[in-house]
Structures are given as structure tokens and as C-alpha cells.
N, C-alpha and C. Protein backbone atom coordinates (compact mmCIF):
# COMPACT_ATOMS: atom_id res chain seq x y z
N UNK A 1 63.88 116.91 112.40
CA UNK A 1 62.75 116.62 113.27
C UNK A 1 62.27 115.21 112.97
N UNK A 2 61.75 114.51 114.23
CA UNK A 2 61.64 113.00 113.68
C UNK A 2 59.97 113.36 112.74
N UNK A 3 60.37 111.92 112.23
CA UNK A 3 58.88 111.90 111.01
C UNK A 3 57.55 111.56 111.65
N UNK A 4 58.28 110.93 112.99
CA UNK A 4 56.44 110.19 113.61
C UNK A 4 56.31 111.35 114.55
N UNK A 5 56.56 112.21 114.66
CA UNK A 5 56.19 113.69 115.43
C UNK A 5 55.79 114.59 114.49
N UNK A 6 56.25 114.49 112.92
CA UNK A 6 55.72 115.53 111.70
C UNK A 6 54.34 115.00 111.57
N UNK A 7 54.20 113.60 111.92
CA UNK A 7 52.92 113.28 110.87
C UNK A 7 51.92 113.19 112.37
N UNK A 8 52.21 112.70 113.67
CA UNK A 8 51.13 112.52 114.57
C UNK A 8 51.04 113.83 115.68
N UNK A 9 51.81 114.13 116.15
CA UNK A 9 52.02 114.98 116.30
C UNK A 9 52.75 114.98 118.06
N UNK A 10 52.32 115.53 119.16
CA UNK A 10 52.81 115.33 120.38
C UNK A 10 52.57 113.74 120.86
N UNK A 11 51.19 113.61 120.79
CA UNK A 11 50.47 112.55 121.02
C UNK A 11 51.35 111.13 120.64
N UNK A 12 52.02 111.07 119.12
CA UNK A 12 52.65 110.11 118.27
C UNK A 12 54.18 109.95 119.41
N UNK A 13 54.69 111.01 119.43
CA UNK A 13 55.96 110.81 119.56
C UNK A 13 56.53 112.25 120.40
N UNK A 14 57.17 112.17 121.44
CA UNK A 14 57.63 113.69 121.83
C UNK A 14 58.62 114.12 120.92
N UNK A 15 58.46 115.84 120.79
CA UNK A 15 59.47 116.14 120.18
C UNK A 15 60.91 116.45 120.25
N UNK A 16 61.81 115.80 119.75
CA UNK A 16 63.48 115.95 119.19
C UNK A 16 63.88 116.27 118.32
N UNK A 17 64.84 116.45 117.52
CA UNK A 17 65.63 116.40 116.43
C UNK A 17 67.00 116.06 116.53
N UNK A 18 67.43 116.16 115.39
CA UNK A 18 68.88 115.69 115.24
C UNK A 18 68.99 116.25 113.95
N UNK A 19 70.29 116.94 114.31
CA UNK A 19 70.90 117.66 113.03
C UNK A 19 71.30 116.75 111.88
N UNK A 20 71.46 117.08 110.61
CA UNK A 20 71.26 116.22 109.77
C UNK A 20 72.87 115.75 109.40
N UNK A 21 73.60 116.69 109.40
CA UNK A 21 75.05 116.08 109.98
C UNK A 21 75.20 115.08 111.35
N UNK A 22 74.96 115.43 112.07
CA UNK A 22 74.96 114.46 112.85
C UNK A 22 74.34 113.08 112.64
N UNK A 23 73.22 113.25 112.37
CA UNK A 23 72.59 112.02 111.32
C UNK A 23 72.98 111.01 110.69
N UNK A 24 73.72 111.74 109.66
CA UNK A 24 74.83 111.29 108.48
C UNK A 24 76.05 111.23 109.25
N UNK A 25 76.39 111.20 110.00
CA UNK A 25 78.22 110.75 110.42
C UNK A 25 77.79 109.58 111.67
N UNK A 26 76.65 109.61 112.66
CA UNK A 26 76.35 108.75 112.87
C UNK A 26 75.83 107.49 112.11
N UNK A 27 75.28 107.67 111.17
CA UNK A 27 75.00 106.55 109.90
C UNK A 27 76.26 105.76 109.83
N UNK A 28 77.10 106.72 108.71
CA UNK A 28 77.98 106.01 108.48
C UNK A 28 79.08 105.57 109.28
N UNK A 29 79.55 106.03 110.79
CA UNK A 29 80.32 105.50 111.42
C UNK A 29 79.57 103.99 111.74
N UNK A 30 77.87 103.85 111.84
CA UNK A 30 77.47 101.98 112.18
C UNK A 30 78.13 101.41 111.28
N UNK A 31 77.80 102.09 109.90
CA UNK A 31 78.11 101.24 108.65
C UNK A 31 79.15 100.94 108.20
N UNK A 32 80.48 101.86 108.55
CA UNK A 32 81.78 101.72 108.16
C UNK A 32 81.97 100.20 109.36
N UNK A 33 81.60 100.42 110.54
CA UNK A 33 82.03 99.09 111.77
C UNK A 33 81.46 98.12 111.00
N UNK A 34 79.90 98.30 110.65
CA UNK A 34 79.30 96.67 110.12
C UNK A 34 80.53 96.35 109.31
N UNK A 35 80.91 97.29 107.92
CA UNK A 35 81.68 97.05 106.80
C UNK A 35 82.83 96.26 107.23
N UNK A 36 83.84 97.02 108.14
CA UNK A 36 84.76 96.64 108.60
C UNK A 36 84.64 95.25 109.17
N UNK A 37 84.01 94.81 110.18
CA UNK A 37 83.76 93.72 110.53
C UNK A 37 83.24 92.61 109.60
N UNK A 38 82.52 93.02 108.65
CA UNK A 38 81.76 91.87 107.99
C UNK A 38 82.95 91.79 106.48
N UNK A 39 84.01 92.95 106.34
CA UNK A 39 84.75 92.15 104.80
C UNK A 39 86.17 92.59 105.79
N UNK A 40 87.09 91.61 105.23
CA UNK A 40 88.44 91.83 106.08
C UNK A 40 89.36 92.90 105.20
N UNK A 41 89.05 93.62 104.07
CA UNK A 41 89.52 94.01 103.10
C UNK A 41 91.18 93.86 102.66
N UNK A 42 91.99 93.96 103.38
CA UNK A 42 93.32 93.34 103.83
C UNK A 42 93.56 92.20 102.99
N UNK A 43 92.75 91.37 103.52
CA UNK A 43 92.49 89.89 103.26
C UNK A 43 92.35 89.44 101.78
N UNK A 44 91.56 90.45 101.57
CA UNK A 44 90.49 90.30 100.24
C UNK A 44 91.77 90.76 99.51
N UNK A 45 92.71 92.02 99.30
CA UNK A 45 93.45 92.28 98.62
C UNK A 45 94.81 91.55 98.39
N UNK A 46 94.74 90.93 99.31
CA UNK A 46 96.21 89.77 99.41
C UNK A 46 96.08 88.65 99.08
N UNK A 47 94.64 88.02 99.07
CA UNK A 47 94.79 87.34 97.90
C UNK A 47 94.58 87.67 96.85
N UNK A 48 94.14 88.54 96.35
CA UNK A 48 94.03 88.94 95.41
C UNK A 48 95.60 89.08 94.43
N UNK A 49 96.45 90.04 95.24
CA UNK A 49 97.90 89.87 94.49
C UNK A 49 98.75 88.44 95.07
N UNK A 50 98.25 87.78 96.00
CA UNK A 50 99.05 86.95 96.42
C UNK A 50 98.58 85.73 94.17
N UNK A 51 97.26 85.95 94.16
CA UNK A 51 96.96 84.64 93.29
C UNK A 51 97.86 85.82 91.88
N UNK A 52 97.62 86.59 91.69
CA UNK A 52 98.58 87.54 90.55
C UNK A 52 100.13 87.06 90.46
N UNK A 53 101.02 87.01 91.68
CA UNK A 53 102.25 86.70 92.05
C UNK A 53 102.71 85.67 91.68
N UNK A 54 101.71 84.64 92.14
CA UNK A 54 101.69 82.86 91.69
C UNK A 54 101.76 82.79 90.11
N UNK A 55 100.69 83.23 89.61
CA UNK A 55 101.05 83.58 88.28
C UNK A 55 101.55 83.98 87.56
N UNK A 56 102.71 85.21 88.01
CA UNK A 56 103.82 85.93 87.34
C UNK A 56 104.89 84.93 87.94
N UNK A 57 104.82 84.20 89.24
CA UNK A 57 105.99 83.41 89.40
C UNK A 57 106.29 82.48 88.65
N UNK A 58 104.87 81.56 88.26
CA UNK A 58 105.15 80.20 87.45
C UNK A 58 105.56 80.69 85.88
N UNK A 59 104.90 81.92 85.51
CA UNK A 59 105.28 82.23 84.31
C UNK A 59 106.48 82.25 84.24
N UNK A 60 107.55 83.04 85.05
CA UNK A 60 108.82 83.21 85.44
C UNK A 60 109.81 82.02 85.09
N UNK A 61 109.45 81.21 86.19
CA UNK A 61 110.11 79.81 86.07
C UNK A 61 109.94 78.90 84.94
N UNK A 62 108.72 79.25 84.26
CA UNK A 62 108.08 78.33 83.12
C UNK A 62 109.00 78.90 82.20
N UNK A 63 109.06 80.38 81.87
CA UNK A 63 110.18 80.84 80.87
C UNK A 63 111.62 80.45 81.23
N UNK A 64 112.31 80.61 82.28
CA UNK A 64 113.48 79.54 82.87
C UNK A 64 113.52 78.37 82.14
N UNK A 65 112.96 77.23 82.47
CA UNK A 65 112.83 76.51 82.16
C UNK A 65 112.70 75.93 80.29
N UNK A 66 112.15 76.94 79.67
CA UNK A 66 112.39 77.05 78.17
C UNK A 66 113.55 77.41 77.85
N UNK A 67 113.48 78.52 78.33
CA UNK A 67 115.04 79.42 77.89
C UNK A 67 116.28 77.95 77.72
N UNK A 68 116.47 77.31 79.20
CA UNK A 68 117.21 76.61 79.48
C UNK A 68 117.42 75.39 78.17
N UNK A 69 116.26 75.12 78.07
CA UNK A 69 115.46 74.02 77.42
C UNK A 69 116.30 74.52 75.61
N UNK A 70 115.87 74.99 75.14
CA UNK A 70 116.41 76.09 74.08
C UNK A 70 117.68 76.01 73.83
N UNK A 71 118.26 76.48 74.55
CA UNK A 71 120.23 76.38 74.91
C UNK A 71 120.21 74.79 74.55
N UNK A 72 119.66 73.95 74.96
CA UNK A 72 120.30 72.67 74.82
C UNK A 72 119.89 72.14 73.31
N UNK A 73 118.91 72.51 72.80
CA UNK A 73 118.07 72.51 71.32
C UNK A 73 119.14 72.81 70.74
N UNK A 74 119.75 73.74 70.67
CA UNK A 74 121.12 74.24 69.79
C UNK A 74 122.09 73.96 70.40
N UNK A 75 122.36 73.70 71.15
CA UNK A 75 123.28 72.54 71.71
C UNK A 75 123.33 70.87 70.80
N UNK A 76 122.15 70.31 71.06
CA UNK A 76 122.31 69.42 70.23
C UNK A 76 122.11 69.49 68.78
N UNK A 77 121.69 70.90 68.84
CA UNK A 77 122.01 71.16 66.42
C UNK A 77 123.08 70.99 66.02
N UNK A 78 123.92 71.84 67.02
CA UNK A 78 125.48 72.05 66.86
C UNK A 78 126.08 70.55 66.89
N UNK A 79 125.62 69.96 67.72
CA UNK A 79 126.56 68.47 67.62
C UNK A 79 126.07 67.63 66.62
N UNK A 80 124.44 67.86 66.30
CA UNK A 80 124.16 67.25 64.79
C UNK A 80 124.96 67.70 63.53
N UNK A 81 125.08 68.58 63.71
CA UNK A 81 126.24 69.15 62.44
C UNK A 81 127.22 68.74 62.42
N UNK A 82 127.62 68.63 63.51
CA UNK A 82 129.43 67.74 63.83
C UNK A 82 129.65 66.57 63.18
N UNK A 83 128.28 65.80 63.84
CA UNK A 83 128.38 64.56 63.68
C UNK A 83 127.74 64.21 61.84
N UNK A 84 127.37 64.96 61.82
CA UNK A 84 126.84 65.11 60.17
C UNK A 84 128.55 65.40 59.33
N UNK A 85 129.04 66.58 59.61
CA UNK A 85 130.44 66.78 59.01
C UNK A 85 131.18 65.17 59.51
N UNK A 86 131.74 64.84 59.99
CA UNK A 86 131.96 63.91 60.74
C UNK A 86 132.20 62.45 60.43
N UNK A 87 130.62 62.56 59.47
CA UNK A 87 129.83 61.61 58.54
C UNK A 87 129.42 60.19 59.52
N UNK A 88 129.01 60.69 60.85
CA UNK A 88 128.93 59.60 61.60
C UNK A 88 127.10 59.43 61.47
N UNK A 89 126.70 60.30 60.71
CA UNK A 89 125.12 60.00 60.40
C UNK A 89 125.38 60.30 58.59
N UNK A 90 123.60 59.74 58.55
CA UNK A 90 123.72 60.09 57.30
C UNK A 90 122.90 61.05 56.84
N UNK A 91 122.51 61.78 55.71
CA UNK A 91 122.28 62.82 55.16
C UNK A 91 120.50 62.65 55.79
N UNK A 92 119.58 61.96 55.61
CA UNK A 92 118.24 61.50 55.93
C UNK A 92 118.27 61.95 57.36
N UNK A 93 119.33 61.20 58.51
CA UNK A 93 119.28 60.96 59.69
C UNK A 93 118.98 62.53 60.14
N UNK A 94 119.95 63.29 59.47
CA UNK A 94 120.79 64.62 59.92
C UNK A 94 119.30 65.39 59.64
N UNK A 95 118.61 65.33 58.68
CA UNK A 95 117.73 66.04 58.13
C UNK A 95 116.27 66.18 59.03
N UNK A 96 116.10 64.81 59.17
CA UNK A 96 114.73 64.22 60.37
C UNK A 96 115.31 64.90 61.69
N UNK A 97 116.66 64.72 62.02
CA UNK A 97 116.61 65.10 63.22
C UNK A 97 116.71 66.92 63.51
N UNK A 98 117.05 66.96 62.43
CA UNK A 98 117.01 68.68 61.90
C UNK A 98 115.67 69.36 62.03
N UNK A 99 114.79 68.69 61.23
CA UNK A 99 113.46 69.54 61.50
C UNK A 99 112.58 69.12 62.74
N UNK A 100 113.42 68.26 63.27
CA UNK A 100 112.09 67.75 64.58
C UNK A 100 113.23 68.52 65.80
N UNK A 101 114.34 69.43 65.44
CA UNK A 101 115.13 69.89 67.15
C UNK A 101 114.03 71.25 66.43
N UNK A 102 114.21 72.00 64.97
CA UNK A 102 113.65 73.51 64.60
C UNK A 102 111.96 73.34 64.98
N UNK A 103 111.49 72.29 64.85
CA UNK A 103 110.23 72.28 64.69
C UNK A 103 109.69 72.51 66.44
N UNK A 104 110.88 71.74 67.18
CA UNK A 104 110.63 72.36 68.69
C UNK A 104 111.39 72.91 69.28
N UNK A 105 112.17 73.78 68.70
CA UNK A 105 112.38 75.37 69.06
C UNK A 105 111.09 75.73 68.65
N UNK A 106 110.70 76.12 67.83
CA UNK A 106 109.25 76.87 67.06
C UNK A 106 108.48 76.94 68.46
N UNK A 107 107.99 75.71 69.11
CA UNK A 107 107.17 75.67 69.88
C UNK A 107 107.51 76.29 71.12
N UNK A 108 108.57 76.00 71.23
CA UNK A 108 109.43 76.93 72.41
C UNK A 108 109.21 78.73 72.19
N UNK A 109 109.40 78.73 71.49
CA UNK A 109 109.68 80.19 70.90
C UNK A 109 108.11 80.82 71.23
N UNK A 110 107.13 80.07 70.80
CA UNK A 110 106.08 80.67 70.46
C UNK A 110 105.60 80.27 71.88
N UNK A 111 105.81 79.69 72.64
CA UNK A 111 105.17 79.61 74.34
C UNK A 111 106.34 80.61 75.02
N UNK A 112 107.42 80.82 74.96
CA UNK A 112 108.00 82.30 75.81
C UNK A 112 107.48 83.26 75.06
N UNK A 113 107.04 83.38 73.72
CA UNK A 113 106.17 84.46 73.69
C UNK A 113 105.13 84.76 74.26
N UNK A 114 104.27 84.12 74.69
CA UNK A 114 103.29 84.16 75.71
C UNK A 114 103.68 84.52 76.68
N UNK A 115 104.70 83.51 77.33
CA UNK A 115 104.95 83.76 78.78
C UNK A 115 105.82 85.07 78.83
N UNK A 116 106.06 86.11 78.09
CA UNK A 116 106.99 86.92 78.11
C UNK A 116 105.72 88.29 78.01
N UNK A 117 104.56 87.87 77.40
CA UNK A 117 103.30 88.61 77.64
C UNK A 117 102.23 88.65 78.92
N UNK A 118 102.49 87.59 78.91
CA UNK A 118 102.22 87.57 81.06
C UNK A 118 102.77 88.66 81.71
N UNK A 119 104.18 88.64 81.63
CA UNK A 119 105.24 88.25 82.85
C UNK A 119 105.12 90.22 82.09
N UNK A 120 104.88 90.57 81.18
CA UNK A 120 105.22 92.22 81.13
C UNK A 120 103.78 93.09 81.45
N UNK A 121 102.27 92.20 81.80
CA UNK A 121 101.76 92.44 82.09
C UNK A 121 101.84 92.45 83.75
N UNK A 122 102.80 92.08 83.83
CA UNK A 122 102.80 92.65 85.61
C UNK A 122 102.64 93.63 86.29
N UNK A 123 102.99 94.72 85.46
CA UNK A 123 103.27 95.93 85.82
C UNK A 123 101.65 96.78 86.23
N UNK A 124 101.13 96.16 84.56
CA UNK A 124 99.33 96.77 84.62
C UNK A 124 98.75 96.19 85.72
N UNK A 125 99.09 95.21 86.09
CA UNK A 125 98.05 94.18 87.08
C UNK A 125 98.55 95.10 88.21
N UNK A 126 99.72 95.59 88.96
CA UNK A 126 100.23 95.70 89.75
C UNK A 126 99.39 97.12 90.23
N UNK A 127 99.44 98.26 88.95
CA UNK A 127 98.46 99.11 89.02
C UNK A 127 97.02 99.08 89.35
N UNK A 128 96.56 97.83 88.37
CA UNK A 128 95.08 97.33 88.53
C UNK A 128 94.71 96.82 90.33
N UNK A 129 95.60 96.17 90.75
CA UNK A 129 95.64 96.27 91.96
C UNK A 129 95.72 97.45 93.03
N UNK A 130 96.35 97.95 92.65
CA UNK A 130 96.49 99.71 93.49
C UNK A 130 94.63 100.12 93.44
N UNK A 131 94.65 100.00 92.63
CA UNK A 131 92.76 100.72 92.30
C UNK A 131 91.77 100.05 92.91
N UNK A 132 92.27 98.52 92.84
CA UNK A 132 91.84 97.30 93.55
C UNK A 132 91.03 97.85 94.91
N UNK A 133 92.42 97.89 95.48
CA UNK A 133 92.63 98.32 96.97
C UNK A 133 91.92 99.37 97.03
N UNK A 134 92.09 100.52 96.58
CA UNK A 134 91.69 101.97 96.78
C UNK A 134 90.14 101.78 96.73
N UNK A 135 89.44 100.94 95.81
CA UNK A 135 88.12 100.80 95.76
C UNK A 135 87.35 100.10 96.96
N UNK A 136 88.03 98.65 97.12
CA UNK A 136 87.68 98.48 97.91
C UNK A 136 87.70 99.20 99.48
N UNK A 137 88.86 100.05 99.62
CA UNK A 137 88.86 100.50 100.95
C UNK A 137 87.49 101.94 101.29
N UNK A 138 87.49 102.22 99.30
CA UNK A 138 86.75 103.45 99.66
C UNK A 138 85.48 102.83 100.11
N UNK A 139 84.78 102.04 99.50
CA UNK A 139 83.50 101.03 100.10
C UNK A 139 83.53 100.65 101.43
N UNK A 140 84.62 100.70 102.24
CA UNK A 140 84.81 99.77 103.31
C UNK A 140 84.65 100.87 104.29
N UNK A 141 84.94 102.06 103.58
CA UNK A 141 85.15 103.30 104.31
C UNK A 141 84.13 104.19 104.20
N UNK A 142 83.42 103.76 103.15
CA UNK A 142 81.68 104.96 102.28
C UNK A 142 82.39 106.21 102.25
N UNK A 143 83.71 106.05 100.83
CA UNK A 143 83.84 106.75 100.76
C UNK A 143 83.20 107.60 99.43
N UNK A 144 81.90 107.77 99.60
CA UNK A 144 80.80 107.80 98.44
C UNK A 144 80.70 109.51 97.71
N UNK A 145 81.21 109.47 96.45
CA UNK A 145 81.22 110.71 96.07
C UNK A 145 80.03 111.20 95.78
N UNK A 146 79.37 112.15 96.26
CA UNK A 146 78.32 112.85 95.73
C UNK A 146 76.86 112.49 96.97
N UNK A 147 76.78 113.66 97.08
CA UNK A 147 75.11 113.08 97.91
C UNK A 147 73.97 112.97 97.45
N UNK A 148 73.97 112.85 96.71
CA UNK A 148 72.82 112.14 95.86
C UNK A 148 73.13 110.57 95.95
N UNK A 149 73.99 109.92 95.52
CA UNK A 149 74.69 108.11 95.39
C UNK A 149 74.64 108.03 96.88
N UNK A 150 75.19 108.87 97.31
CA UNK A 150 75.13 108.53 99.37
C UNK A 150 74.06 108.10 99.46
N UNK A 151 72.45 109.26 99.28
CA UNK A 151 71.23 108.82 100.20
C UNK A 151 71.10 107.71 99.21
N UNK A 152 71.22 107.69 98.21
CA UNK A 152 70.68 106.80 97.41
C UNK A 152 70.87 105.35 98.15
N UNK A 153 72.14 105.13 98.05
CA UNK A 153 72.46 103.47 98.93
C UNK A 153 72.11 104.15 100.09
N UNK A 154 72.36 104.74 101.07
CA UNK A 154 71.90 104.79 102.38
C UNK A 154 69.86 104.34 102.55
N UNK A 155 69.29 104.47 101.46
CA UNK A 155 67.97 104.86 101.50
C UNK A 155 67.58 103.05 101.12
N UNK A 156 68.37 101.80 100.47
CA UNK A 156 68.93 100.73 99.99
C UNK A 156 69.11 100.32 101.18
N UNK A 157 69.96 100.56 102.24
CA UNK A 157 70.38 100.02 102.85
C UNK A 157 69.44 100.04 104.48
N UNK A 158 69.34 101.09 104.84
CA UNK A 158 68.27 101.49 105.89
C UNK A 158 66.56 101.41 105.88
N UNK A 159 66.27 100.88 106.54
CA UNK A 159 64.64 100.36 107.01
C UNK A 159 64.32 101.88 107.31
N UNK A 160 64.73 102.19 109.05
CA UNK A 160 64.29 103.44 109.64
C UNK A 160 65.02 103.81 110.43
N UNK A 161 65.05 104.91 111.32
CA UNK A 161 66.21 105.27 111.79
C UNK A 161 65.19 105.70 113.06
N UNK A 162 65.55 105.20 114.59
CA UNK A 162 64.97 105.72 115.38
C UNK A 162 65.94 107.01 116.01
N UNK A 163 64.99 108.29 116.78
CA UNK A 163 66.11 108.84 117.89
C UNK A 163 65.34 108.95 118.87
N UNK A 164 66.28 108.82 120.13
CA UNK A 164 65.74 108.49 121.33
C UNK A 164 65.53 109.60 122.09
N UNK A 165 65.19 109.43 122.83
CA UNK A 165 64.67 110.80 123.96
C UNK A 165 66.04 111.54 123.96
N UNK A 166 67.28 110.55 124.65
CA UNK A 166 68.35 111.29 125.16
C UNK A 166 68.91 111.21 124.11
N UNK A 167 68.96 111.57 122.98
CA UNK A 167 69.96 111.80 121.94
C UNK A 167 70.46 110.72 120.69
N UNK A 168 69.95 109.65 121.33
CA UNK A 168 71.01 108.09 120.79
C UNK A 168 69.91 107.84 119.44
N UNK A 169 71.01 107.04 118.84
CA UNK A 169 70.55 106.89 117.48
C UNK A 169 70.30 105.64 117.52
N UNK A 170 69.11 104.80 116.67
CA UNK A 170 69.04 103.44 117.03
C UNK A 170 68.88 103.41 115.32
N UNK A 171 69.07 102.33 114.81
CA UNK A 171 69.22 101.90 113.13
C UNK A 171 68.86 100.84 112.72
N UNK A 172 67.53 100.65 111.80
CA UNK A 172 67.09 99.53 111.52
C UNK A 172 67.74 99.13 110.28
N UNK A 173 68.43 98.50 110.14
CA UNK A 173 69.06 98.04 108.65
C UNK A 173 67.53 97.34 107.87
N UNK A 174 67.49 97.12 106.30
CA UNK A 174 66.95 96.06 105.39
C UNK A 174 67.59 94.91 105.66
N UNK A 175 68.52 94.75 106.31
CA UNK A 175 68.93 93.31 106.47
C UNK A 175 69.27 93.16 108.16
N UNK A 176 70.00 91.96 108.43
CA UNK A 176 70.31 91.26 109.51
C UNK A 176 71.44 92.21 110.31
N UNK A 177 71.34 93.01 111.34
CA UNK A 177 72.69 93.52 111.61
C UNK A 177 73.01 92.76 112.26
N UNK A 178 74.61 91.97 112.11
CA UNK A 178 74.97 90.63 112.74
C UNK A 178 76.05 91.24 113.84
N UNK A 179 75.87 92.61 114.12
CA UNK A 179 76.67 92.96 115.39
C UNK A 179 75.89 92.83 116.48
N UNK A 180 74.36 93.07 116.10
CA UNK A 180 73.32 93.01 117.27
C UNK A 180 72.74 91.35 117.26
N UNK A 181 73.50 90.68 116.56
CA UNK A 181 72.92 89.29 116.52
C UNK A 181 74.00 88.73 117.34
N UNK A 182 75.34 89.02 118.25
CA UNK A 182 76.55 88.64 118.37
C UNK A 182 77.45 87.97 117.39
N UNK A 183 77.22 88.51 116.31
CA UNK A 183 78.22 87.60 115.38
C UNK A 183 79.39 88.68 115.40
């Protein structure tokens, strides 16, 4: 029963009602359109893994690129040794150039360890994303567990709720509804 007919009486307002299901599914079908219209959610989730992807890609290639890098580190140990047996260097030469190829492997080693901790966190992110999505769509959708948290934001979100003679529901949001503004 409307409230300005409980409290004034005929005089205030003629009397209607509206079932309280009906109420509530008219609510939330405005609010799911505002939702829909005002976040692209789609959008929101693709970049979201699109910027994740970028980051497991460069990690990818960045480890490539070591790996590769690495191979040639012992590549040129191996020919320092040659050329050390060889005796085309000398014992000093062989030695300096010894700890400065190990000293950057080390560094190598210890940055594909990283990037090898990225690149296996893909999997969690990939999940973390699934939930991503699911959250956001349930918001996009009010898909709100419990009716208590429902009125709660509904009560947050709504000014007043008119009903009209013939049935129609009119909805004052707390904020700007930018469908009735033409946006």
C-alpha cells in the first residue's frame, strides 16, 4: 500500500498497491538497465586480462631472451677455456674474464627466477579473473545474496518510489538517473 495514503489518508493520495514482488523485480530490472548502460562490464574485464596477458607475454619473451642470452655465456666459457688450454690468454686474463661471464650468469639466473614466478602465476591470475568477471557481472546483474544486503543498498540507492494510478512505477534515485537525462 503506498505510504502517502498510510499516513494522509484518501484526501493525501488515492488508494493502490503494488505487490511487493512486483516492487522488487520492477526495482531491479531499472537498476540492472542503469547498471548495464552506465559500466560496459565486457570492457572492464578485457582489459583487465588483456593488461594480465601483456604481462605474462613480456615476461615470456623477457625469459626467451635470457635463456638465449645464457647459451651464449657458456658458449663463450667454453671458448675461454679453449683459448686458455690453447695458451692464447693468460692465466689473469682467463680468470677476470671467468668471473665477470659467472658473475652474469648469476644475474641471469636470478632474473628468470623471477620471471619464471610471474609466468607460473598465470594460472592463479587466470582464476582470479574468472571471479573477476563473475563479480562483476553479479553487480551488473544485483545479483545480491540475502534480503537484508538487497534492501539495504536498495534503501542507499533509492530516494522514493512513486506508483501511479494505472499501475506504473516511477523511481527517484539518490543520484542523477542519466537515462532520464538522455545520456
Amino acid at each position: 500500500m503506498c505510504a502517502t495514503y498510510q499516513k494522509r489518508g484518501s484526501k493525501g493520495c488515492p488508494s493502490h498497491f503494488i505487490r511487493h514482488d512486483e516492487l522488487k523485480e520492477s526495482v531491479l530490472a531499472d537498476l540492472r538497465q542503469l547498471s548495464g548502460n552506465a559500466l560496459d562490464r565486457d570492457s572492464l574485464v578485457e582489459k583487465a586480462l588483456k593488461k594480465a596477458n601483456e604481462k605474462s607475454n613480456h615476461a615470456l619473451t623477457e625469459l626467451k631472451s635470457i635463456k638465449k642470452k645464457m647459451q651464449q655465456l657458456q658458449q663463450e666459457q667454453l671458448e675461454l677455456v679453449r683459448a686458455m688450454t690453447r695458451k692464447m690468454i693468460d692465466d689473469d686474463t682467463f680468470q677476470m674474464s671467468n668471473t665477470a661471464l659467472k658473475d652474469e650468469q648469476q644475474a641471469l639466473k636470478a632474473r628468470a627466477a623471477i620471471l619464471e614466478a610471474v609466468l607460473s602465476q598465470g594460472e592463479a591470475n587466470e582464476r582470479i579473473m574468472q571471479r573477476f568477471r563473475e563479480e562483476v557481472r553479479r553487480f551488473t546483474e544485483l545479483q545480491i545474496d540475502g534480503e537484508e544486503v538487497l534492501r539495504e543498498v536498495l534503501q542507499r540507492l533509492i530516494d522514493r518510489i512513486e506508483i501511479e494510478l494505472d499501475g506504473g512505477i516511477v523511481i527517484h534515485y539518490n543520484f542523477g538517473n542519466p537515462l532520464s537525462a538522455g545520456a
